[in-house]
PDBML (XML) file of the C-alpha atoms, coordinates in Angstrom:
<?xml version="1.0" encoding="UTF-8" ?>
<PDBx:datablock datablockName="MODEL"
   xmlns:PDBx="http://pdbml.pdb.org/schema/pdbx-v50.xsd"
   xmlns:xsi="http://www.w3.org/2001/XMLSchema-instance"
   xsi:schemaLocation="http://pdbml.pdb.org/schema/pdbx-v50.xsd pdbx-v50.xsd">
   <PDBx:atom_siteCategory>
      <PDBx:atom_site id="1">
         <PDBx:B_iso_or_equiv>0.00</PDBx:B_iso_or_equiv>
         <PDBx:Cartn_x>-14.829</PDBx:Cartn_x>
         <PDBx:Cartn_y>7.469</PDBx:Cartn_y>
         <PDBx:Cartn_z>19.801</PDBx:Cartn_z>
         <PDBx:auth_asym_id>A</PDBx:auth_asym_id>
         <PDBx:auth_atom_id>CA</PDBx:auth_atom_id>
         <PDBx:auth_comp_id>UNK</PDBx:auth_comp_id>
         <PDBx:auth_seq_id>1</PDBx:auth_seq_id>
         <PDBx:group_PDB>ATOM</PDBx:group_PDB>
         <PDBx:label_alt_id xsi:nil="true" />
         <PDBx:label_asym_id>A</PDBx:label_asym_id>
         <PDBx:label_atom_id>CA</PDBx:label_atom_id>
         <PDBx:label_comp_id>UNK</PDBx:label_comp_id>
         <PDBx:label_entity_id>1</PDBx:label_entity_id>
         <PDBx:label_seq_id>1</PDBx:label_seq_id>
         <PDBx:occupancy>1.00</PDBx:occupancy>
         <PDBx:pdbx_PDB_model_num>1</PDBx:pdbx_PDB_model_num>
         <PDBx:type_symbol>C</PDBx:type_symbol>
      </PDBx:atom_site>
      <PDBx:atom_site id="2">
         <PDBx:B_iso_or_equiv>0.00</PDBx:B_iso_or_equiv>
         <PDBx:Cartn_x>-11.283</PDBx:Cartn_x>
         <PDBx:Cartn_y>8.501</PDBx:Cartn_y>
         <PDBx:Cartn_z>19.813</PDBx:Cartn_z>
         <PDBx:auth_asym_id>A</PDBx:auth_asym_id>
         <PDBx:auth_atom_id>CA</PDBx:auth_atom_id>
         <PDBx:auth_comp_id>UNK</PDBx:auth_comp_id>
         <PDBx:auth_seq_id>2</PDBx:auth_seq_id>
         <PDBx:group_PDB>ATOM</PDBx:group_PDB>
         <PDBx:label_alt_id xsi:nil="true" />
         <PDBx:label_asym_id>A</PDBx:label_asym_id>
         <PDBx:label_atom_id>CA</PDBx:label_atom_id>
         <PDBx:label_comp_id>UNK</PDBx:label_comp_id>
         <PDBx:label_entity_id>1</PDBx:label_entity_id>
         <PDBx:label_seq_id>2</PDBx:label_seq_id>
         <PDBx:occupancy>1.00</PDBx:occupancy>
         <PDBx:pdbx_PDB_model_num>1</PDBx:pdbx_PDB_model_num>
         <PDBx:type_symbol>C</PDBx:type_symbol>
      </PDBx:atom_site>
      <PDBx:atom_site id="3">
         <PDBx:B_iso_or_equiv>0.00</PDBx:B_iso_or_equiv>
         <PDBx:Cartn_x>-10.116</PDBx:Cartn_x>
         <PDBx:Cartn_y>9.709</PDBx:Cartn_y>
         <PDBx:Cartn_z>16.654</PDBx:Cartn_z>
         <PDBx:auth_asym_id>A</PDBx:auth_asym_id>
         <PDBx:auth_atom_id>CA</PDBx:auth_atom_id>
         <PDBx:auth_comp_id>UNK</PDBx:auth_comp_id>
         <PDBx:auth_seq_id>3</PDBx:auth_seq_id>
         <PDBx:group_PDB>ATOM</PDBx:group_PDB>
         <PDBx:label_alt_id xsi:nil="true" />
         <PDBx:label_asym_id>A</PDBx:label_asym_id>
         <PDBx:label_atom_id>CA</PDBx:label_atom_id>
         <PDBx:label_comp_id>UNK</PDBx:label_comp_id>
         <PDBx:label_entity_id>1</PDBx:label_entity_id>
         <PDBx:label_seq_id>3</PDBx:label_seq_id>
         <PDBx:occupancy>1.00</PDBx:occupancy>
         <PDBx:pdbx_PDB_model_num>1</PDBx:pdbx_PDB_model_num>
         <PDBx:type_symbol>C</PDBx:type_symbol>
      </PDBx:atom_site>
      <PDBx:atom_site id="4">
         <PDBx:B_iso_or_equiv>0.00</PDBx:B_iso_or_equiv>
         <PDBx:Cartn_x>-7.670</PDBx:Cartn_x>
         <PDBx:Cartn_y>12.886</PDBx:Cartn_y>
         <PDBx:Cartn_z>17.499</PDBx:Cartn_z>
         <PDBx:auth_asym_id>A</PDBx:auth_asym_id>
         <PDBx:auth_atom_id>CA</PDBx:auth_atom_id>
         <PDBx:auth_comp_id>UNK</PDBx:auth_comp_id>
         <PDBx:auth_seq_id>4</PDBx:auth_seq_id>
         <PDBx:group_PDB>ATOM</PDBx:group_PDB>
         <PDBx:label_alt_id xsi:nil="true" />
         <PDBx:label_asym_id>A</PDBx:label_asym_id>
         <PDBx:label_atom_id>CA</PDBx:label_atom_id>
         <PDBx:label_comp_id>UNK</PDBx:label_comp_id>
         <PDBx:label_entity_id>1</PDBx:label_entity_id>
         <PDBx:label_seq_id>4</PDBx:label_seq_id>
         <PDBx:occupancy>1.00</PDBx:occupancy>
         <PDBx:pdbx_PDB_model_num>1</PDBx:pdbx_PDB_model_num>
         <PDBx:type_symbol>C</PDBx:type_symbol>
      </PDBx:atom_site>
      <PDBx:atom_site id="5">
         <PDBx:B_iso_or_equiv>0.00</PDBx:B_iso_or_equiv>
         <PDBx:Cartn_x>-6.518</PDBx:Cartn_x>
         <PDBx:Cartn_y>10.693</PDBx:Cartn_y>
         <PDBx:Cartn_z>20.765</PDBx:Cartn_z>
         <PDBx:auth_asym_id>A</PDBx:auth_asym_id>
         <PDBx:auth_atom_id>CA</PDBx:auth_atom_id>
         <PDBx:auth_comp_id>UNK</PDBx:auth_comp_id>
         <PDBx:auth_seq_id>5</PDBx:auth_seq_id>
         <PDBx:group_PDB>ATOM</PDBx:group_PDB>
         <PDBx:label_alt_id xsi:nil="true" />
         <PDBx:label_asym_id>A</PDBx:label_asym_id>
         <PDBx:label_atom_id>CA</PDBx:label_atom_id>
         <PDBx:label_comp_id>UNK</PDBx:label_comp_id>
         <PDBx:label_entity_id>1</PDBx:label_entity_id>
         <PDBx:label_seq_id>5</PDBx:label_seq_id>
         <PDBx:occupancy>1.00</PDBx:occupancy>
         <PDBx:pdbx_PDB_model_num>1</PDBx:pdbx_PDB_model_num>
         <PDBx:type_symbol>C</PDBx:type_symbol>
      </PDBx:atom_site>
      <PDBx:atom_site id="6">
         <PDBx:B_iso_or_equiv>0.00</PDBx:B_iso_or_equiv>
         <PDBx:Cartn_x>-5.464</PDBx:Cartn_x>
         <PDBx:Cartn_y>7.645</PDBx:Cartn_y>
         <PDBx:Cartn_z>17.866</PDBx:Cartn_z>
         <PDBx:auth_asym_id>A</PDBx:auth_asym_id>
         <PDBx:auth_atom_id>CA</PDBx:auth_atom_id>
         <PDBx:auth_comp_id>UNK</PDBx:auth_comp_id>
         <PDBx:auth_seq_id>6</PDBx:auth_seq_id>
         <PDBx:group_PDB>ATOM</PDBx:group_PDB>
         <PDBx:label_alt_id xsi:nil="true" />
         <PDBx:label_asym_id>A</PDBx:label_asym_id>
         <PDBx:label_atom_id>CA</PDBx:label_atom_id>
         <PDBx:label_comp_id>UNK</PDBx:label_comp_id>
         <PDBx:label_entity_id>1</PDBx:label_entity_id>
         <PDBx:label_seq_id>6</PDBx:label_seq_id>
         <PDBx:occupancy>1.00</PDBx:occupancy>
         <PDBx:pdbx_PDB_model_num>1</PDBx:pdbx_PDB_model_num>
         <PDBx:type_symbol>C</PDBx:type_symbol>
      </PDBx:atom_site>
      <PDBx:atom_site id="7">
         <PDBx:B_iso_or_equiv>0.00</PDBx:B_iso_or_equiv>
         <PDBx:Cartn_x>-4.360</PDBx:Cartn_x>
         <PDBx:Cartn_y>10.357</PDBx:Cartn_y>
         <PDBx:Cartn_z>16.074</PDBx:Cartn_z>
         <PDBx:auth_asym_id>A</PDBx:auth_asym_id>
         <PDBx:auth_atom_id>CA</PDBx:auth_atom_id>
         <PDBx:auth_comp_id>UNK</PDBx:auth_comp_id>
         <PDBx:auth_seq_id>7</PDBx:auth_seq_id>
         <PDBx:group_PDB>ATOM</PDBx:group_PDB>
         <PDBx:label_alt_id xsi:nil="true" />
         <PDBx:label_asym_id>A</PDBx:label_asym_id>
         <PDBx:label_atom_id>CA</PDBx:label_atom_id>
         <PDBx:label_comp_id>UNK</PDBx:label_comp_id>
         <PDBx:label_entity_id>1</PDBx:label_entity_id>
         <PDBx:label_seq_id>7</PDBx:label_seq_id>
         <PDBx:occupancy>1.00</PDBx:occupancy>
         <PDBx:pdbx_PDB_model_num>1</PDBx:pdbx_PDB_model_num>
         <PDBx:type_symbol>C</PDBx:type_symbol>
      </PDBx:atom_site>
      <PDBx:atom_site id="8">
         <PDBx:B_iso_or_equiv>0.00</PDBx:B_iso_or_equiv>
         <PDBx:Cartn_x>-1.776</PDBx:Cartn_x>
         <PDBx:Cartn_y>12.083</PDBx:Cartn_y>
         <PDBx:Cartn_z>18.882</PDBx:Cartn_z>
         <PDBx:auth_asym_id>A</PDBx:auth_asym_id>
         <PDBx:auth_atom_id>CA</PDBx:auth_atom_id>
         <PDBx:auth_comp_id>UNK</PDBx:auth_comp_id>
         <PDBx:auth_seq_id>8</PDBx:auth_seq_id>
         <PDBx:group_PDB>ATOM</PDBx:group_PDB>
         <PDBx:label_alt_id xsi:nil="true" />
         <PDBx:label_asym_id>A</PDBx:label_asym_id>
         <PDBx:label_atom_id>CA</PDBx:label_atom_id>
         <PDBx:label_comp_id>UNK</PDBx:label_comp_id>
         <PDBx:label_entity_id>1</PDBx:label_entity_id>
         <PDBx:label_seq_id>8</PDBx:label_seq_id>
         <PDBx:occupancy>1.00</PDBx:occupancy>
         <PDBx:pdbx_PDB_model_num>1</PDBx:pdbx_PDB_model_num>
         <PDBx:type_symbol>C</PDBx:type_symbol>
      </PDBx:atom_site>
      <PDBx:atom_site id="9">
         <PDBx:B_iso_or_equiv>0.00</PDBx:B_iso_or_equiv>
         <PDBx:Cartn_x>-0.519</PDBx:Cartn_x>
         <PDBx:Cartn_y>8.637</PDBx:Cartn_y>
         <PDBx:Cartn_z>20.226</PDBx:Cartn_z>
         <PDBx:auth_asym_id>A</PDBx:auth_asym_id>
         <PDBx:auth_atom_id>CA</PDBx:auth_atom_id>
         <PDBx:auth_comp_id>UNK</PDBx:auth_comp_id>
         <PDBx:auth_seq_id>9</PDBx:auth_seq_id>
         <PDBx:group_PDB>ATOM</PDBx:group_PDB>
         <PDBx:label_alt_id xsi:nil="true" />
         <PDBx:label_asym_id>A</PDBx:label_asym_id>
         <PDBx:label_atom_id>CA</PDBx:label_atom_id>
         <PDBx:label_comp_id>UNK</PDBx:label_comp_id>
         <PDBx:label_entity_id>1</PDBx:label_entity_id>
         <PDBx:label_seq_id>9</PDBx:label_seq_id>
         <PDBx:occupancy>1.00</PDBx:occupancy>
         <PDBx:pdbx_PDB_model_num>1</PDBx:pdbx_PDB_model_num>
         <PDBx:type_symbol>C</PDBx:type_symbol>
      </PDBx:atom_site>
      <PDBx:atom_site id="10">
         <PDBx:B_iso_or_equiv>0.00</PDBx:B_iso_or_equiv>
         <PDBx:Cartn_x>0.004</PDBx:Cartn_x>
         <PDBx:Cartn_y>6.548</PDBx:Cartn_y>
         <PDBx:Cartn_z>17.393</PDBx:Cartn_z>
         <PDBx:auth_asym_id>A</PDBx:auth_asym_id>
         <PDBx:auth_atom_id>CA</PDBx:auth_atom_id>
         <PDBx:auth_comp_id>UNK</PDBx:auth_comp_id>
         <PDBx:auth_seq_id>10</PDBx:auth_seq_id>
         <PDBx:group_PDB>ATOM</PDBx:group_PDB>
         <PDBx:label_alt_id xsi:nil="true" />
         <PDBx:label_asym_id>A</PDBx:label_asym_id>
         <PDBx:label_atom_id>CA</PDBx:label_atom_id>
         <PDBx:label_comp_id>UNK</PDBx:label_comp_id>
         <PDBx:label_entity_id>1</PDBx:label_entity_id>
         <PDBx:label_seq_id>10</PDBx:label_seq_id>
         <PDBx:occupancy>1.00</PDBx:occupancy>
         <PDBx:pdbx_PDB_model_num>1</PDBx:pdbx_PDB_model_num>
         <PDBx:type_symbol>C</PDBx:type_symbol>
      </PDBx:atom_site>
      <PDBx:atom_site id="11">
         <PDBx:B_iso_or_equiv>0.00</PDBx:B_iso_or_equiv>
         <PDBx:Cartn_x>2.100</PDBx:Cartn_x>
         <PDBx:Cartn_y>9.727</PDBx:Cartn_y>
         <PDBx:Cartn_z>15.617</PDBx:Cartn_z>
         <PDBx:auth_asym_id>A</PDBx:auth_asym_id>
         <PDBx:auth_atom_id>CA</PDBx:auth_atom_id>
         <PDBx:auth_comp_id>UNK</PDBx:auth_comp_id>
         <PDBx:auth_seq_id>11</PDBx:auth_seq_id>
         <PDBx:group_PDB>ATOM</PDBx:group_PDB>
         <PDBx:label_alt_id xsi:nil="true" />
         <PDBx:label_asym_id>A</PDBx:label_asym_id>
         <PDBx:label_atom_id>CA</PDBx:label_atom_id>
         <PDBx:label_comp_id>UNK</PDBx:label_comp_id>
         <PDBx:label_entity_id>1</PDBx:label_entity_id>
         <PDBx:label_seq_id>11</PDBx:label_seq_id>
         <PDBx:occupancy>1.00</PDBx:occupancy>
         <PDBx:pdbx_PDB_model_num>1</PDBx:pdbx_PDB_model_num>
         <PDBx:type_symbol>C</PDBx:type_symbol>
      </PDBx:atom_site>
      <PDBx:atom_site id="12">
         <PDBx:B_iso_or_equiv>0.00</PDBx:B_iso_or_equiv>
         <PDBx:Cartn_x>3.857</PDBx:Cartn_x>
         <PDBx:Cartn_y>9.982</PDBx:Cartn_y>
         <PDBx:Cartn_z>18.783</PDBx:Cartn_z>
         <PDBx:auth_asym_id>A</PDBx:auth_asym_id>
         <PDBx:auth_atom_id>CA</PDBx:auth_atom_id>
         <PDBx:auth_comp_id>UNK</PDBx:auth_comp_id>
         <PDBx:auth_seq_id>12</PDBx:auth_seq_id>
         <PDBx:group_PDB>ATOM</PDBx:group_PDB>
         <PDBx:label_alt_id xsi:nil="true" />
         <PDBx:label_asym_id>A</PDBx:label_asym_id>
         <PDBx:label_atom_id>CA</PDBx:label_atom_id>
         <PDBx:label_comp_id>UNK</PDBx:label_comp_id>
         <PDBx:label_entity_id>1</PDBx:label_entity_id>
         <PDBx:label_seq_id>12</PDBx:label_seq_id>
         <PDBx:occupancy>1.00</PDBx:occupancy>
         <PDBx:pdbx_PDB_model_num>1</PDBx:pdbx_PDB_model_num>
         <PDBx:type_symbol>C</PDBx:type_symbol>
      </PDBx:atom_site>
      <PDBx:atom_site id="13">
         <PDBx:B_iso_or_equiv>0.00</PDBx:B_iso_or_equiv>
         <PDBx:Cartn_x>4.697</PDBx:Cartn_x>
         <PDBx:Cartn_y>6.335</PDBx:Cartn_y>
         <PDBx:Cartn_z>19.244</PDBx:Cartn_z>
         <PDBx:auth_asym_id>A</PDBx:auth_asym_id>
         <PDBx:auth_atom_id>CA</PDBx:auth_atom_id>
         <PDBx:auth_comp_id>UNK</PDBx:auth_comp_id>
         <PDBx:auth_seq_id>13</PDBx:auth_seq_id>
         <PDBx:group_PDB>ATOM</PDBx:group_PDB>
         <PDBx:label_alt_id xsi:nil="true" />
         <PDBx:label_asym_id>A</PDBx:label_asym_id>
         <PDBx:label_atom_id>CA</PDBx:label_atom_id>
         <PDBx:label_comp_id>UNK</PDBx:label_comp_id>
         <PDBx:label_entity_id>1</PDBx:label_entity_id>
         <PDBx:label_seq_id>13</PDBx:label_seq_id>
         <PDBx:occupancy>1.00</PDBx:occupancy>
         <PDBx:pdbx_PDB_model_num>1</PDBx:pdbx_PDB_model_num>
         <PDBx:type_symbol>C</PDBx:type_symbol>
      </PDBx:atom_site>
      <PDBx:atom_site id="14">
         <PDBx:B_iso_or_equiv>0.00</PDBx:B_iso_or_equiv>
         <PDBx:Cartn_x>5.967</PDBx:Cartn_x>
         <PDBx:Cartn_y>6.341</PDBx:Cartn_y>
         <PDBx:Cartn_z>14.576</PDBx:Cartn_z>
         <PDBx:auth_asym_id>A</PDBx:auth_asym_id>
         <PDBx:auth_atom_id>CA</PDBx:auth_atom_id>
         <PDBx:auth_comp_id>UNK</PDBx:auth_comp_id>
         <PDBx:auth_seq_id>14</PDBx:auth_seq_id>
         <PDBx:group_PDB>ATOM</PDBx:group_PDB>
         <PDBx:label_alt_id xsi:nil="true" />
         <PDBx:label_asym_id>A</PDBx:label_asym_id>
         <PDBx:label_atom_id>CA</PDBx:label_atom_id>
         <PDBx:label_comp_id>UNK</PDBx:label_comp_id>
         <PDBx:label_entity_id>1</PDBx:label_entity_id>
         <PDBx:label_seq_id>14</PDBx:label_seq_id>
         <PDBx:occupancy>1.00</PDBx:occupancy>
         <PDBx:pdbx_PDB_model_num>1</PDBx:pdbx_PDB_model_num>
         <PDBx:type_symbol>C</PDBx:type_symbol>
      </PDBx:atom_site>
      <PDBx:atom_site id="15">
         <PDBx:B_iso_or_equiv>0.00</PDBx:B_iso_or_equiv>
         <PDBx:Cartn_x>7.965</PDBx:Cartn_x>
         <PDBx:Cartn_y>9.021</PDBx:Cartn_y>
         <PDBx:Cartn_z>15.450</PDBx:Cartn_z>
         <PDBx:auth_asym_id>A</PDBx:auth_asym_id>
         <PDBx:auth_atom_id>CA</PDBx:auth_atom_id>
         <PDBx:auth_comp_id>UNK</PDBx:auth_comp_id>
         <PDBx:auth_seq_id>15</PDBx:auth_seq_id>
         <PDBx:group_PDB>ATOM</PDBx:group_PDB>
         <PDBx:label_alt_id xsi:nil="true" />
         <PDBx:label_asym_id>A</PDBx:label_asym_id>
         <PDBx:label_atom_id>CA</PDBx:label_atom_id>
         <PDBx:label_comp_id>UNK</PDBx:label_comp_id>
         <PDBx:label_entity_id>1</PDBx:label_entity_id>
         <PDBx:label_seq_id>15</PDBx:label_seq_id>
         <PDBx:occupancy>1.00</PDBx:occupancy>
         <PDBx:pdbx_PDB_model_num>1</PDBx:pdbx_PDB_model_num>
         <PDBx:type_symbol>C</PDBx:type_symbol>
      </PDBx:atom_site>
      <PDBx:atom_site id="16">
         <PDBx:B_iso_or_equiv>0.00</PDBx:B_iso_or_equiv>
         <PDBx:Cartn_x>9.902</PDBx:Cartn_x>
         <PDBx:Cartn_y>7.360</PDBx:Cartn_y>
         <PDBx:Cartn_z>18.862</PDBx:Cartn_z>
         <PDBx:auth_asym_id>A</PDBx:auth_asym_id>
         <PDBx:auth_atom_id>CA</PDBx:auth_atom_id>
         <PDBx:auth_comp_id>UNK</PDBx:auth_comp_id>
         <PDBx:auth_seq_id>16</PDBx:auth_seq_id>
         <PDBx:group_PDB>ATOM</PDBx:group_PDB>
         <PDBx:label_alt_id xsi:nil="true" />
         <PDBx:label_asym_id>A</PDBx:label_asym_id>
         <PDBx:label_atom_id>CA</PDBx:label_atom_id>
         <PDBx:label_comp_id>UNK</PDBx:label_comp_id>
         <PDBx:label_entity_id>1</PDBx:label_entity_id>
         <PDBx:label_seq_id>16</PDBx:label_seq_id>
         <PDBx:occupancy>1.00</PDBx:occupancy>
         <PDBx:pdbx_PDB_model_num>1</PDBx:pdbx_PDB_model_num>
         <PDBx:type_symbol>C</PDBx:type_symbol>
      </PDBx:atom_site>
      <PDBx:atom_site id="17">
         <PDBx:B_iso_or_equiv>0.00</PDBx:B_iso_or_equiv>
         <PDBx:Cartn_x>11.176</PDBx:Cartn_x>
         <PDBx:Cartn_y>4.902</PDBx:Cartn_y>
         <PDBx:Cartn_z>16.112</PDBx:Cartn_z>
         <PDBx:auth_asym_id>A</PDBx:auth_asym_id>
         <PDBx:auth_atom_id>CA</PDBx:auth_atom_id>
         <PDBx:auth_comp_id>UNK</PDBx:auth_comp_id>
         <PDBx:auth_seq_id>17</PDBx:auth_seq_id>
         <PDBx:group_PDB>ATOM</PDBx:group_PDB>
         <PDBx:label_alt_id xsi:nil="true" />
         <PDBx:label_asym_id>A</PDBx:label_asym_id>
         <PDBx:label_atom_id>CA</PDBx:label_atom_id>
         <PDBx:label_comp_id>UNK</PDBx:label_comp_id>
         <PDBx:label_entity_id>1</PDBx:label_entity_id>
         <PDBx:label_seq_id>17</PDBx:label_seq_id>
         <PDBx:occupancy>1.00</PDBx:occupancy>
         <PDBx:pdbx_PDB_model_num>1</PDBx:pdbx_PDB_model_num>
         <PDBx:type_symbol>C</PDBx:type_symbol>
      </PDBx:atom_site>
      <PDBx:atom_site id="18">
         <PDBx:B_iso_or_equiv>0.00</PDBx:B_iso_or_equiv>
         <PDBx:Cartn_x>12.732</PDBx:Cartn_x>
         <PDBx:Cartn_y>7.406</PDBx:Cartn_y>
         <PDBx:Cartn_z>14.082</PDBx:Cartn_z>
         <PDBx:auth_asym_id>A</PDBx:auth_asym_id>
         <PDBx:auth_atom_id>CA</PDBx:auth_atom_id>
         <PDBx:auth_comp_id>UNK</PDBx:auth_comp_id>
         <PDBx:auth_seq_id>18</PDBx:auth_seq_id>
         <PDBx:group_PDB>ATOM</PDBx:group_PDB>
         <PDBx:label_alt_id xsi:nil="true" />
         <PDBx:label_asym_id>A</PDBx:label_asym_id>
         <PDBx:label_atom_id>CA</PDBx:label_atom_id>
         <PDBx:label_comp_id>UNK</PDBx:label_comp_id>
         <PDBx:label_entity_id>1</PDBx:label_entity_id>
         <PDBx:label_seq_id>18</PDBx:label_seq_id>
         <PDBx:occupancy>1.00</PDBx:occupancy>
         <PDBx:pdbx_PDB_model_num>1</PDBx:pdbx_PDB_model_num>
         <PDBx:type_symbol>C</PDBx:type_symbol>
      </PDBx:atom_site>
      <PDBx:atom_site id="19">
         <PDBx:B_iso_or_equiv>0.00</PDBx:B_iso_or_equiv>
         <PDBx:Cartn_x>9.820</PDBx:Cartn_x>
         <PDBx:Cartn_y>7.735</PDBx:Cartn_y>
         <PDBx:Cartn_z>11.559</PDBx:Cartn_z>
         <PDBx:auth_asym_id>A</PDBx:auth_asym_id>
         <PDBx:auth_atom_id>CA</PDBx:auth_atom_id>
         <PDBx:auth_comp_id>UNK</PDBx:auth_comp_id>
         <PDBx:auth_seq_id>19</PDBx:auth_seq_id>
         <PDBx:group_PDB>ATOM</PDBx:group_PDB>
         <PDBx:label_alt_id xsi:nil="true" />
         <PDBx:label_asym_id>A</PDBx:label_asym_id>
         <PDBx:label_atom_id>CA</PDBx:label_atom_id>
         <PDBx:label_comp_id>UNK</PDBx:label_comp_id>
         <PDBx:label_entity_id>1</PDBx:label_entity_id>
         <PDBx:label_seq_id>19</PDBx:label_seq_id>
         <PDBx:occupancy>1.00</PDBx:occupancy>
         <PDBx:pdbx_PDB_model_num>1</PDBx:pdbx_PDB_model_num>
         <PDBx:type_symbol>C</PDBx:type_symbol>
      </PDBx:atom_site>
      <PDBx:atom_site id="20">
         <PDBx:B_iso_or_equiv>0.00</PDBx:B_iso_or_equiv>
         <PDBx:Cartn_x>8.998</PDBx:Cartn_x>
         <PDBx:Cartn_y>11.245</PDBx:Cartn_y>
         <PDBx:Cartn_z>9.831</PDBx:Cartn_z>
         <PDBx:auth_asym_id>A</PDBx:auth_asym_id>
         <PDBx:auth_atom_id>CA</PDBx:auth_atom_id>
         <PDBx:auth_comp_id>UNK</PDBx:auth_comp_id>
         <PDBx:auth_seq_id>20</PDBx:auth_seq_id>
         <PDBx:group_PDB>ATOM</PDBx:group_PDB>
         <PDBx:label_alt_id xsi:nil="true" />
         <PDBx:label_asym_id>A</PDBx:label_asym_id>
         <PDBx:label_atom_id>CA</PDBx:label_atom_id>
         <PDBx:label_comp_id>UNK</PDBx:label_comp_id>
         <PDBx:label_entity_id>1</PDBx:label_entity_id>
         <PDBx:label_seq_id>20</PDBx:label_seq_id>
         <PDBx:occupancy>1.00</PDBx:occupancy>
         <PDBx:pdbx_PDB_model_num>1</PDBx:pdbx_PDB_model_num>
         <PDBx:type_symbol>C</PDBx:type_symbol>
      </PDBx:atom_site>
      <PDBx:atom_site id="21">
         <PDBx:B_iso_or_equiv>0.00</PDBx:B_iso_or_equiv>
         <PDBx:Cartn_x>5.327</PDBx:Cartn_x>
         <PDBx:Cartn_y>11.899</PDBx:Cartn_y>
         <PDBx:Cartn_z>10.559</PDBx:Cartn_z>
         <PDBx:auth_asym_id>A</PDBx:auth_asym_id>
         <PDBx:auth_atom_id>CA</PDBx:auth_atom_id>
         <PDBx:auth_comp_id>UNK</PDBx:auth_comp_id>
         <PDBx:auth_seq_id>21</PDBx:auth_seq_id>
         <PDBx:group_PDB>ATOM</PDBx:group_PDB>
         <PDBx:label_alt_id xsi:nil="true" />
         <PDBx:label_asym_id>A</PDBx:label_asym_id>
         <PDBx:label_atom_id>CA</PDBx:label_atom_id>
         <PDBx:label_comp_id>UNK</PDBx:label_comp_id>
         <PDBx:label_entity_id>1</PDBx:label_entity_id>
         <PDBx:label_seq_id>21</PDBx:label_seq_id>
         <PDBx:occupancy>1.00</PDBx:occupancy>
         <PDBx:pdbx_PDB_model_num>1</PDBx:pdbx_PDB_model_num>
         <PDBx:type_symbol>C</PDBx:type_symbol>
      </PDBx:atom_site>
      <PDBx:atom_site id="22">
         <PDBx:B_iso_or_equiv>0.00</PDBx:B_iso_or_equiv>
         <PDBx:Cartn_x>2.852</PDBx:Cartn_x>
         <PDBx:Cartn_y>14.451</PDBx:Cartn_y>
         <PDBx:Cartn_z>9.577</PDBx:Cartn_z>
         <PDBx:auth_asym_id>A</PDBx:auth_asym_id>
         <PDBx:auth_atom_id>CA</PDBx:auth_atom_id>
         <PDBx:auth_comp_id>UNK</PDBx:auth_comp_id>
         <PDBx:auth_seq_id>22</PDBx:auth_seq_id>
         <PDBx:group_PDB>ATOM</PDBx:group_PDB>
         <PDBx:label_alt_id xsi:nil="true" />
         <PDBx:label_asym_id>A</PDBx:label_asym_id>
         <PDBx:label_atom_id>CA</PDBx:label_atom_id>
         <PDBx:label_comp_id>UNK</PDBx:label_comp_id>
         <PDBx:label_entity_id>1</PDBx:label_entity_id>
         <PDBx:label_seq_id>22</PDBx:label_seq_id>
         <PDBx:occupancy>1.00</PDBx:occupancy>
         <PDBx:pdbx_PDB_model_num>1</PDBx:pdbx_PDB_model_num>
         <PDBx:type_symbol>C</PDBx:type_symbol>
      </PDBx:atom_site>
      <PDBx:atom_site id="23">
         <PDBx:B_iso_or_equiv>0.00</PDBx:B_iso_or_equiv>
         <PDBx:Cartn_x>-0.876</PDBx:Cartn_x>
         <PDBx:Cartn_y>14.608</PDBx:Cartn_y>
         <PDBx:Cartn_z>11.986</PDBx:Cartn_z>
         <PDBx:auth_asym_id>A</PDBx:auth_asym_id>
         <PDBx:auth_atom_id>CA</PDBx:auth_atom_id>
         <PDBx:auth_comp_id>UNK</PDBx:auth_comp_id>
         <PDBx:auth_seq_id>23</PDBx:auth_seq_id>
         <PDBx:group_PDB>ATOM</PDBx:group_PDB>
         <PDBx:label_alt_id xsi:nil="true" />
         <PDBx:label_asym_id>A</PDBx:label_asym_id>
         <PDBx:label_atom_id>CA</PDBx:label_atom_id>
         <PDBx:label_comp_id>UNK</PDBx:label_comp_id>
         <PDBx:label_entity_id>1</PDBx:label_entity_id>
         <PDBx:label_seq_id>23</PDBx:label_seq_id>
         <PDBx:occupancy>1.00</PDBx:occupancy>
         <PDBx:pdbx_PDB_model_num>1</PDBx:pdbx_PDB_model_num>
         <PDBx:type_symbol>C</PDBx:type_symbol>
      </PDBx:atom_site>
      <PDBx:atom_site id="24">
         <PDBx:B_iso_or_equiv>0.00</PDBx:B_iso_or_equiv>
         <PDBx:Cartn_x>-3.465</PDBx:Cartn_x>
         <PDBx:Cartn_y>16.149</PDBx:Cartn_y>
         <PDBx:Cartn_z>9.646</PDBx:Cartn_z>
         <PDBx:auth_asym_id>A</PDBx:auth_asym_id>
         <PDBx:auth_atom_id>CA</PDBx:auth_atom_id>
         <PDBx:auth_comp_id>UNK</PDBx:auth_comp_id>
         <PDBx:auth_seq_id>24</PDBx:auth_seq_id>
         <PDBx:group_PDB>ATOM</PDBx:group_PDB>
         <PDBx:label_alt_id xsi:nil="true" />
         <PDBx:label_asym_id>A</PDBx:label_asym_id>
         <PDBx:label_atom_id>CA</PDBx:label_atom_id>
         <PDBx:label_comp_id>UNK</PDBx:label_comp_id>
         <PDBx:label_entity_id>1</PDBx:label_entity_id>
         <PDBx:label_seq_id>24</PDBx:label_seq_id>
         <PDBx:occupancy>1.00</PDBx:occupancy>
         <PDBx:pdbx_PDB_model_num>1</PDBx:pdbx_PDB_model_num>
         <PDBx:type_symbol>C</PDBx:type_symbol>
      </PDBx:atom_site>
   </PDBx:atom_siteCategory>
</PDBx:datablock>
């Protein structure tokens, strides 16, 4: 259903706004 792909993107697209992120 998408989990890793959620996963990938939505870190990508916290981190273009200058957000620390950690993927799991």
């Amino acid at each position: 259903e998408g989990k890793s792909f959620l996963s990938i993107n939505l870190a990508a697209s916290l981190a273009r706004v200058e957000k620390k992120v950690l993927i799991m």
